[in-house]
N, C-alpha and C. Protein backbone atom coordinates (compact mmCIF):
# COMPACT_ATOMS: atom_id res chain seq x y z
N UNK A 1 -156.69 -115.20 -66.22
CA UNK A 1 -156.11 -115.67 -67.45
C UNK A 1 -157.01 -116.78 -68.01
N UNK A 2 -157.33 -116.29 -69.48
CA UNK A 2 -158.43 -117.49 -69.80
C UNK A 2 -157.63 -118.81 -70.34
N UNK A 3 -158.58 -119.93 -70.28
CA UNK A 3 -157.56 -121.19 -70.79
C UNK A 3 -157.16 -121.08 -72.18
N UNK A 4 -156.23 -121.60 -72.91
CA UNK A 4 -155.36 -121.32 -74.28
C UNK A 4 -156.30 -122.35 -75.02
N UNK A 5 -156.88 -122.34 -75.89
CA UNK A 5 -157.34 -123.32 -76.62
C UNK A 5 -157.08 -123.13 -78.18
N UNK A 6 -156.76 -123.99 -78.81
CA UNK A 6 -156.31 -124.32 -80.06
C UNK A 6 -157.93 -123.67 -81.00
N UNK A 7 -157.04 -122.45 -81.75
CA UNK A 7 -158.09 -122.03 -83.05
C UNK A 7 -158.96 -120.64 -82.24
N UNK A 8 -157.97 -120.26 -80.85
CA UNK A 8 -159.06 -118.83 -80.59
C UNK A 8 -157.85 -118.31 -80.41
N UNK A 9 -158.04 -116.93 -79.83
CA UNK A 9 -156.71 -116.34 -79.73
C UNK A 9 -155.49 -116.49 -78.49
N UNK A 10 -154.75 -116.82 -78.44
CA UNK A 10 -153.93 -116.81 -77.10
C UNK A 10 -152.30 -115.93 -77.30
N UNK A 11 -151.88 -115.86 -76.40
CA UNK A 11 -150.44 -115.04 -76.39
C UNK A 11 -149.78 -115.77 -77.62
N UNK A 12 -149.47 -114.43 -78.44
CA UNK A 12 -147.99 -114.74 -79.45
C UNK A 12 -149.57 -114.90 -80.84
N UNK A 13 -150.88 -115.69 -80.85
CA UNK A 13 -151.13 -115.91 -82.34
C UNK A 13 -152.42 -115.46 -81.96
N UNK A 14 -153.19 -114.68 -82.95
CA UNK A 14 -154.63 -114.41 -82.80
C UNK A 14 -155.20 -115.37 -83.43
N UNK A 15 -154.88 -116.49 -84.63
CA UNK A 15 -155.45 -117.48 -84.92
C UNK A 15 -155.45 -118.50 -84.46
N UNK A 16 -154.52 -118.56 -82.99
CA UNK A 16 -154.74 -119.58 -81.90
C UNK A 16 -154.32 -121.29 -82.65
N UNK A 17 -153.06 -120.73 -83.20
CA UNK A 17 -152.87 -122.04 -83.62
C UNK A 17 -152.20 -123.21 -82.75
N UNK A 18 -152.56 -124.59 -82.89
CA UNK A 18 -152.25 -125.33 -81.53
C UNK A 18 -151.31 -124.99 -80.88
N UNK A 19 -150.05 -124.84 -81.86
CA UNK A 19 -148.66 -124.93 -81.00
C UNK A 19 -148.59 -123.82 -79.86
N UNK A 20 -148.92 -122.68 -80.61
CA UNK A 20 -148.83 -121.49 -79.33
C UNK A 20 -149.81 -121.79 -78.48
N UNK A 21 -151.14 -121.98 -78.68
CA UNK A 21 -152.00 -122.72 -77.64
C UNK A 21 -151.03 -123.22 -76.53
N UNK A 22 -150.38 -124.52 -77.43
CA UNK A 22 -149.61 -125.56 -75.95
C UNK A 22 -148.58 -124.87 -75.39
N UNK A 23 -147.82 -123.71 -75.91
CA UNK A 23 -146.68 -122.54 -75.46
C UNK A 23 -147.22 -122.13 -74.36
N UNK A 24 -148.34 -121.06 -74.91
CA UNK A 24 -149.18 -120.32 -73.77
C UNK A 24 -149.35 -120.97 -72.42
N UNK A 25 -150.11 -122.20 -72.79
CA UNK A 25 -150.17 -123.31 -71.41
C UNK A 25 -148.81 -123.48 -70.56
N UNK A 26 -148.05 -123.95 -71.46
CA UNK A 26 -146.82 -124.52 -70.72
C UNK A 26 -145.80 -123.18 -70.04
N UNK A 27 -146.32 -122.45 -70.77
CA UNK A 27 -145.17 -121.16 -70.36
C UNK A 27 -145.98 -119.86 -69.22
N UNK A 28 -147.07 -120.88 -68.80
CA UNK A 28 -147.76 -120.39 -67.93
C UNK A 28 -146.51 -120.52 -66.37
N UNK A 29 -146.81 -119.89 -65.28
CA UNK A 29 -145.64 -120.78 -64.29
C UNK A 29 -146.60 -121.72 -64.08
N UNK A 30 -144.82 -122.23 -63.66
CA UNK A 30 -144.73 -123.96 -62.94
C UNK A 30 -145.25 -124.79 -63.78
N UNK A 31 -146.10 -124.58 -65.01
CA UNK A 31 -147.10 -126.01 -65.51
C UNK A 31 -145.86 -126.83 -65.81
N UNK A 32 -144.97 -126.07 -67.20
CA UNK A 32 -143.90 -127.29 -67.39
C UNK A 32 -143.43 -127.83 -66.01
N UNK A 33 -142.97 -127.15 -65.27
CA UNK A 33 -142.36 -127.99 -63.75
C UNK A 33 -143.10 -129.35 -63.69
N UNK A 34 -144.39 -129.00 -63.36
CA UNK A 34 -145.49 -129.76 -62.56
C UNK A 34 -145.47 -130.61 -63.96
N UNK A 35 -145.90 -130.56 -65.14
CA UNK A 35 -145.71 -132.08 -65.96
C UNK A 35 -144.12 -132.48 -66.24
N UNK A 36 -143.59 -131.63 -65.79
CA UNK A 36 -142.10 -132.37 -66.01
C UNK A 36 -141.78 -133.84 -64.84
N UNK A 37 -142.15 -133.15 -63.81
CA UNK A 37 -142.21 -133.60 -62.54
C UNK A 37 -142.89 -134.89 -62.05
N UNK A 38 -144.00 -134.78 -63.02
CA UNK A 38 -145.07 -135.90 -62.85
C UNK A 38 -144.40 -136.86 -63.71
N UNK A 39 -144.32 -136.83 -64.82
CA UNK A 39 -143.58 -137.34 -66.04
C UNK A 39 -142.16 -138.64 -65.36
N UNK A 40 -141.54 -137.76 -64.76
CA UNK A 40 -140.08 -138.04 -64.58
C UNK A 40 -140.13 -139.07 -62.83
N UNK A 41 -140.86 -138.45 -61.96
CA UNK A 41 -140.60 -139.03 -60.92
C UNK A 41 -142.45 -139.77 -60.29
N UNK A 42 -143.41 -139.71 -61.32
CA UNK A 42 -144.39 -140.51 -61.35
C UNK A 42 -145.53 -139.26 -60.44
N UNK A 43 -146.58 -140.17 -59.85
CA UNK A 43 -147.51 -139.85 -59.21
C UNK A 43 -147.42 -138.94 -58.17
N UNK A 44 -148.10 -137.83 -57.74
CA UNK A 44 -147.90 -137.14 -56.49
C UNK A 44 -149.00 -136.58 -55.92
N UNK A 45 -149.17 -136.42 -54.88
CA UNK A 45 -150.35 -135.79 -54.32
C UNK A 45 -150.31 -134.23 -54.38
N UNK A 46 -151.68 -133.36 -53.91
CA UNK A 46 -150.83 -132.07 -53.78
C UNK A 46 -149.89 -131.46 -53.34
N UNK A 47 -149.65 -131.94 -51.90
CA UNK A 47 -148.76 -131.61 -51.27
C UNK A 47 -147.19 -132.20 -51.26
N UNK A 48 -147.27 -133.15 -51.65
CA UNK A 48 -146.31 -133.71 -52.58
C UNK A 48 -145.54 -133.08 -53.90
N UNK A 49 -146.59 -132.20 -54.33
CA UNK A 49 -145.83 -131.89 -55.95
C UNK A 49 -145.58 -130.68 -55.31
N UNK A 50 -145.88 -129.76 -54.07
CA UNK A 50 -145.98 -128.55 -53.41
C UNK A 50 -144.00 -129.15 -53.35
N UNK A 51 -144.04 -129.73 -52.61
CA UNK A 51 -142.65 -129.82 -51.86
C UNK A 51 -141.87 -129.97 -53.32
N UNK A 52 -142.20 -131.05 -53.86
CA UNK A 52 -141.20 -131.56 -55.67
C UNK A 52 -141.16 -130.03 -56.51
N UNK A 53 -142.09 -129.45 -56.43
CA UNK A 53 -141.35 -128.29 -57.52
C UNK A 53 -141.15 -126.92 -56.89
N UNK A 54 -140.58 -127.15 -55.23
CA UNK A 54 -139.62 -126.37 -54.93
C UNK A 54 -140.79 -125.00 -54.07
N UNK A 55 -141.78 -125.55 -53.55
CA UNK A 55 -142.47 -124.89 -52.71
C UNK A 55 -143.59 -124.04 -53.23
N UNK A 56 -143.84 -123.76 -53.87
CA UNK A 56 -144.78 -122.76 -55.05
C UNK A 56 -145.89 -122.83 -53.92
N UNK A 57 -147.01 -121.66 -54.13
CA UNK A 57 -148.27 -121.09 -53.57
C UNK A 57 -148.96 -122.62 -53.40
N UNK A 58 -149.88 -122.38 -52.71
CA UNK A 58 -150.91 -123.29 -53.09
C UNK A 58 -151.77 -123.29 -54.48
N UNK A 59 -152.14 -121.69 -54.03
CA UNK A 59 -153.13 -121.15 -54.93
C UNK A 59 -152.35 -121.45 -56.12
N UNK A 60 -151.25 -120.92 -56.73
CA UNK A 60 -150.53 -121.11 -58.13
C UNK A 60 -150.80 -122.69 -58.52
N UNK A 61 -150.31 -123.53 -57.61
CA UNK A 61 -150.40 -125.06 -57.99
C UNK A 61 -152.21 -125.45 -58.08
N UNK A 62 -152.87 -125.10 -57.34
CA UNK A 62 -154.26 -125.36 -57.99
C UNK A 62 -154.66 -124.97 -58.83
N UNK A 63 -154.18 -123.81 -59.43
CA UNK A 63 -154.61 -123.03 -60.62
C UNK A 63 -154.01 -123.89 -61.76
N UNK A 64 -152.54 -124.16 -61.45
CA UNK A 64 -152.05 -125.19 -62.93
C UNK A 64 -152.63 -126.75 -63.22
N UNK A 65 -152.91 -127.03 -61.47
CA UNK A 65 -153.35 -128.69 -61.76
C UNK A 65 -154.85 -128.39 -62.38
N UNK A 66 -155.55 -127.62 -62.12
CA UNK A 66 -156.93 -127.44 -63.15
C UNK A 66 -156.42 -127.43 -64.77
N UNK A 67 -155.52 -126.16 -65.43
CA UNK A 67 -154.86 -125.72 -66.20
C UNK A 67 -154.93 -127.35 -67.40
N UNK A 68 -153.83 -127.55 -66.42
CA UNK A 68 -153.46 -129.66 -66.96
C UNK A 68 -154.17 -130.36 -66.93
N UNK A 69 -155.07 -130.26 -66.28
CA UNK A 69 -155.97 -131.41 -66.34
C UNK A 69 -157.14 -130.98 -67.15
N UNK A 70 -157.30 -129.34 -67.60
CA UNK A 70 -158.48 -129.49 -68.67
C UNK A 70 -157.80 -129.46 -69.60
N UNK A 71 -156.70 -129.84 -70.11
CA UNK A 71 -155.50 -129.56 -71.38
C UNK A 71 -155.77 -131.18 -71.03
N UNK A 72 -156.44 -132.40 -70.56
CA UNK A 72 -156.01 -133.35 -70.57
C UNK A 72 -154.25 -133.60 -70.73
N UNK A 73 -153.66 -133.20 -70.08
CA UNK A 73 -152.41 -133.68 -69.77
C UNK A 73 -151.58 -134.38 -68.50
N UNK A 74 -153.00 -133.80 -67.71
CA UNK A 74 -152.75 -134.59 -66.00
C UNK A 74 -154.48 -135.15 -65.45
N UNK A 75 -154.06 -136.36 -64.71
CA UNK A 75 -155.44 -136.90 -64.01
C UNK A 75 -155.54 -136.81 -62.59
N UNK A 76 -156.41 -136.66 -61.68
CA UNK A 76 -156.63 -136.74 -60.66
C UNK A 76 -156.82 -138.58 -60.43
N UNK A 77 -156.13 -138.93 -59.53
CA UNK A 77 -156.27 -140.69 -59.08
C UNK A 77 -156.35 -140.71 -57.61
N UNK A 78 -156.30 -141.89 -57.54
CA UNK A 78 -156.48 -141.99 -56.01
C UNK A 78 -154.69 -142.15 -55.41
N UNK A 79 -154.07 -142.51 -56.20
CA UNK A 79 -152.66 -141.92 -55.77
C UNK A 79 -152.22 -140.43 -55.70
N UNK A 80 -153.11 -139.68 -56.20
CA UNK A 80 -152.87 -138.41 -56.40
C UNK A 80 -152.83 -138.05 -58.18
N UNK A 81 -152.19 -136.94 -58.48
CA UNK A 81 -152.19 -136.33 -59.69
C UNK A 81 -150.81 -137.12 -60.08
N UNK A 82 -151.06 -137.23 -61.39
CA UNK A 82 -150.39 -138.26 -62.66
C UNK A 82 -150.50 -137.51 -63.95
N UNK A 83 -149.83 -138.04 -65.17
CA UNK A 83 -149.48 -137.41 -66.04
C UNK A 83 -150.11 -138.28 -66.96
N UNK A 84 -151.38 -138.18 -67.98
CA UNK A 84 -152.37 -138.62 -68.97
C UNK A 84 -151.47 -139.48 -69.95
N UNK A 85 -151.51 -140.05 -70.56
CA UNK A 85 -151.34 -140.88 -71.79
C UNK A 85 -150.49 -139.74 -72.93
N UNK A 86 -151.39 -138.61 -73.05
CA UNK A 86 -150.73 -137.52 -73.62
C UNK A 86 -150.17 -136.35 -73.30
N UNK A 87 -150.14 -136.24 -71.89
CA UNK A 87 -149.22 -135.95 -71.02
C UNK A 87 -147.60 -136.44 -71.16
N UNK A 88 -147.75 -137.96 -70.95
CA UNK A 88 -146.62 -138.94 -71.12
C UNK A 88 -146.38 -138.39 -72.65
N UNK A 89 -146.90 -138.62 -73.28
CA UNK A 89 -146.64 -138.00 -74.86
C UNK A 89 -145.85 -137.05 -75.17
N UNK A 90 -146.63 -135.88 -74.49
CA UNK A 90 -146.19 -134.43 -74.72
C UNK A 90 -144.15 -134.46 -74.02
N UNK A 91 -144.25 -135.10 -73.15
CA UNK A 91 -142.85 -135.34 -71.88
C UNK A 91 -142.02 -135.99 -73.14
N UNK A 92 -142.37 -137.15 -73.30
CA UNK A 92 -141.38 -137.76 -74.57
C UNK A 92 -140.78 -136.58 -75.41
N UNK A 93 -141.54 -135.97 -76.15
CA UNK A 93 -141.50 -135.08 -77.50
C UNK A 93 -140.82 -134.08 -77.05
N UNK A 94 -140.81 -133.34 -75.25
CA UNK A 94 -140.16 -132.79 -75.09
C UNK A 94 -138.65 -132.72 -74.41
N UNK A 95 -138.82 -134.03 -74.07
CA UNK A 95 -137.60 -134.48 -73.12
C UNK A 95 -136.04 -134.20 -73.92
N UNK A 96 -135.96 -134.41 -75.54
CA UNK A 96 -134.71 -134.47 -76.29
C UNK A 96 -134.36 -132.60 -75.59
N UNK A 97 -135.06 -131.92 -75.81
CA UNK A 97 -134.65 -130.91 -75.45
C UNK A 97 -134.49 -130.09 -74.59
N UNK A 98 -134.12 -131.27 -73.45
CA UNK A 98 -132.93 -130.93 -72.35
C UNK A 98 -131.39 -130.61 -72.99
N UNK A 99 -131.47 -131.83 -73.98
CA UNK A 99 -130.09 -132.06 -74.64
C UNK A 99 -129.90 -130.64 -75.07
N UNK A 100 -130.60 -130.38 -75.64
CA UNK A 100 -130.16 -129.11 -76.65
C UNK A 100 -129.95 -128.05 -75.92
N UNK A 101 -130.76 -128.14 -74.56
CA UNK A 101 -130.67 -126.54 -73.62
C UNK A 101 -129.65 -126.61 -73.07
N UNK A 102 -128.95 -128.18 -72.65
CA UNK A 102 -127.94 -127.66 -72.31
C UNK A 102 -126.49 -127.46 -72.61
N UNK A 103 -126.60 -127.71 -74.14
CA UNK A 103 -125.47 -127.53 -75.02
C UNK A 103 -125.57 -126.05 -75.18
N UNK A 104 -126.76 -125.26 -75.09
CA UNK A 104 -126.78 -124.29 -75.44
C UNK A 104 -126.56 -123.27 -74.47
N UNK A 105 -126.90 -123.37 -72.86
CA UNK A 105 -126.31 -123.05 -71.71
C UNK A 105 -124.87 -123.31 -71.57
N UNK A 106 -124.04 -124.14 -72.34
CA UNK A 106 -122.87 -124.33 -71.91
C UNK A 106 -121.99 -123.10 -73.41
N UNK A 107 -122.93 -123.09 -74.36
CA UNK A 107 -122.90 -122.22 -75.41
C UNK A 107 -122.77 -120.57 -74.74
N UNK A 108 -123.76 -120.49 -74.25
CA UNK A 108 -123.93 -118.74 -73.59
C UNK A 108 -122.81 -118.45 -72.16
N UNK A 109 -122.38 -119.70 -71.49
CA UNK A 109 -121.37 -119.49 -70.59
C UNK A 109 -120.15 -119.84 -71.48
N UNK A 110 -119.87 -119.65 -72.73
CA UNK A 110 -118.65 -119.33 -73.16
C UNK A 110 -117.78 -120.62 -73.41
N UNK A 111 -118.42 -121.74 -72.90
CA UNK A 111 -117.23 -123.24 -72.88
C UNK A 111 -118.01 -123.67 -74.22
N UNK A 112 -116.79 -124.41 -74.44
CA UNK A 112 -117.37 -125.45 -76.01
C UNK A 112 -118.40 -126.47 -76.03
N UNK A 113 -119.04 -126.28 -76.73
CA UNK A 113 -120.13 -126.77 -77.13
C UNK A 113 -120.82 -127.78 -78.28
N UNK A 114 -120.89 -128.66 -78.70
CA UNK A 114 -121.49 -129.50 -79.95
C UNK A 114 -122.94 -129.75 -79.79
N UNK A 115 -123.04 -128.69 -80.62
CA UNK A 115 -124.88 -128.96 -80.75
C UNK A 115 -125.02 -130.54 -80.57
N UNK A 116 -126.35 -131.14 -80.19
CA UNK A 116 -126.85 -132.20 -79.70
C UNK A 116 -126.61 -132.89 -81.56
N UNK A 117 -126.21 -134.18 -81.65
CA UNK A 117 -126.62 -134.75 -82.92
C UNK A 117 -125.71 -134.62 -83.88
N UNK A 118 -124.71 -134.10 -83.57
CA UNK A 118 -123.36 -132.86 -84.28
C UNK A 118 -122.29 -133.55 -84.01
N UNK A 119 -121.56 -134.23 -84.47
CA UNK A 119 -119.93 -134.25 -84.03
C UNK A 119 -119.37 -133.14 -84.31
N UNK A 120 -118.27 -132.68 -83.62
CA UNK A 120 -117.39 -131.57 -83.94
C UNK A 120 -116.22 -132.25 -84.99
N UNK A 121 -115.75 -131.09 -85.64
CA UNK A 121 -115.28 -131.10 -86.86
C UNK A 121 -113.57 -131.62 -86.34
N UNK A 122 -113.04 -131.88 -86.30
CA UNK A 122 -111.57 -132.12 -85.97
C UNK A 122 -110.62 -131.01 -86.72
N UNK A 123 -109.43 -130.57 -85.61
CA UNK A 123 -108.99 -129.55 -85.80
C UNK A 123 -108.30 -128.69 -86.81
């Protein structure tokens, strides 16, 4: 799988426009895990983020920590792998939409729901 780069072609746009670029990346496995992960509970080594996102290959997790780290979104340190400046960025921008997934999971299992940002209407 070649890397997604903004303005060539990647899954979903042949004009490779950023956003699907950063889709492609993230909707690669585990990457969101692995920057969610870094993001939320800080620094980890390899074997460390092996155990945090629930056991994955080796091989899979070396393939994404390259992935992230030429997407500048993760660094190699001497604490281990960390999440870049725009890494941290990207986590912010995506974090609100936990909210929404899980109004919307509570939406598809049938219980009531108020979109994120929404008061419900009174009866």
């Amino acid at each position: 799988m070649t890397f997604p780069t903004p303005g060539k072609p990647v899954r979903g746009s042949r004009a490779g426009y950023p956003i699907m670029a950063l889709l492609d990346l993230l909707g690669r496995r585990w990457a969101m895990g692995i920057l969610w992960t870094l993001c939320r509970d800080g620094a980890g080594t390899f074997r460390d983020l092996q155990v945090r996102c629930g056991g994955m290959s080796p091989t899979v997790l070396n393939t994404r920590l390259k992935e992230l780290r030429q997407a500048e979104l993760l660094e190699r340190t001497d604490e281990g792998y960390r999440a870049t400046r725009l890494g941290q960025e990207l986590y912010e921008v995506l974090e609100p939409l936990k909210d929404w997934s899980n109004a919307w999971a509570r939406a598809l299992a049938g219980k009531p729901a108020t979109a994120p940002g929404r008061r419900k209407e009174p009866a």
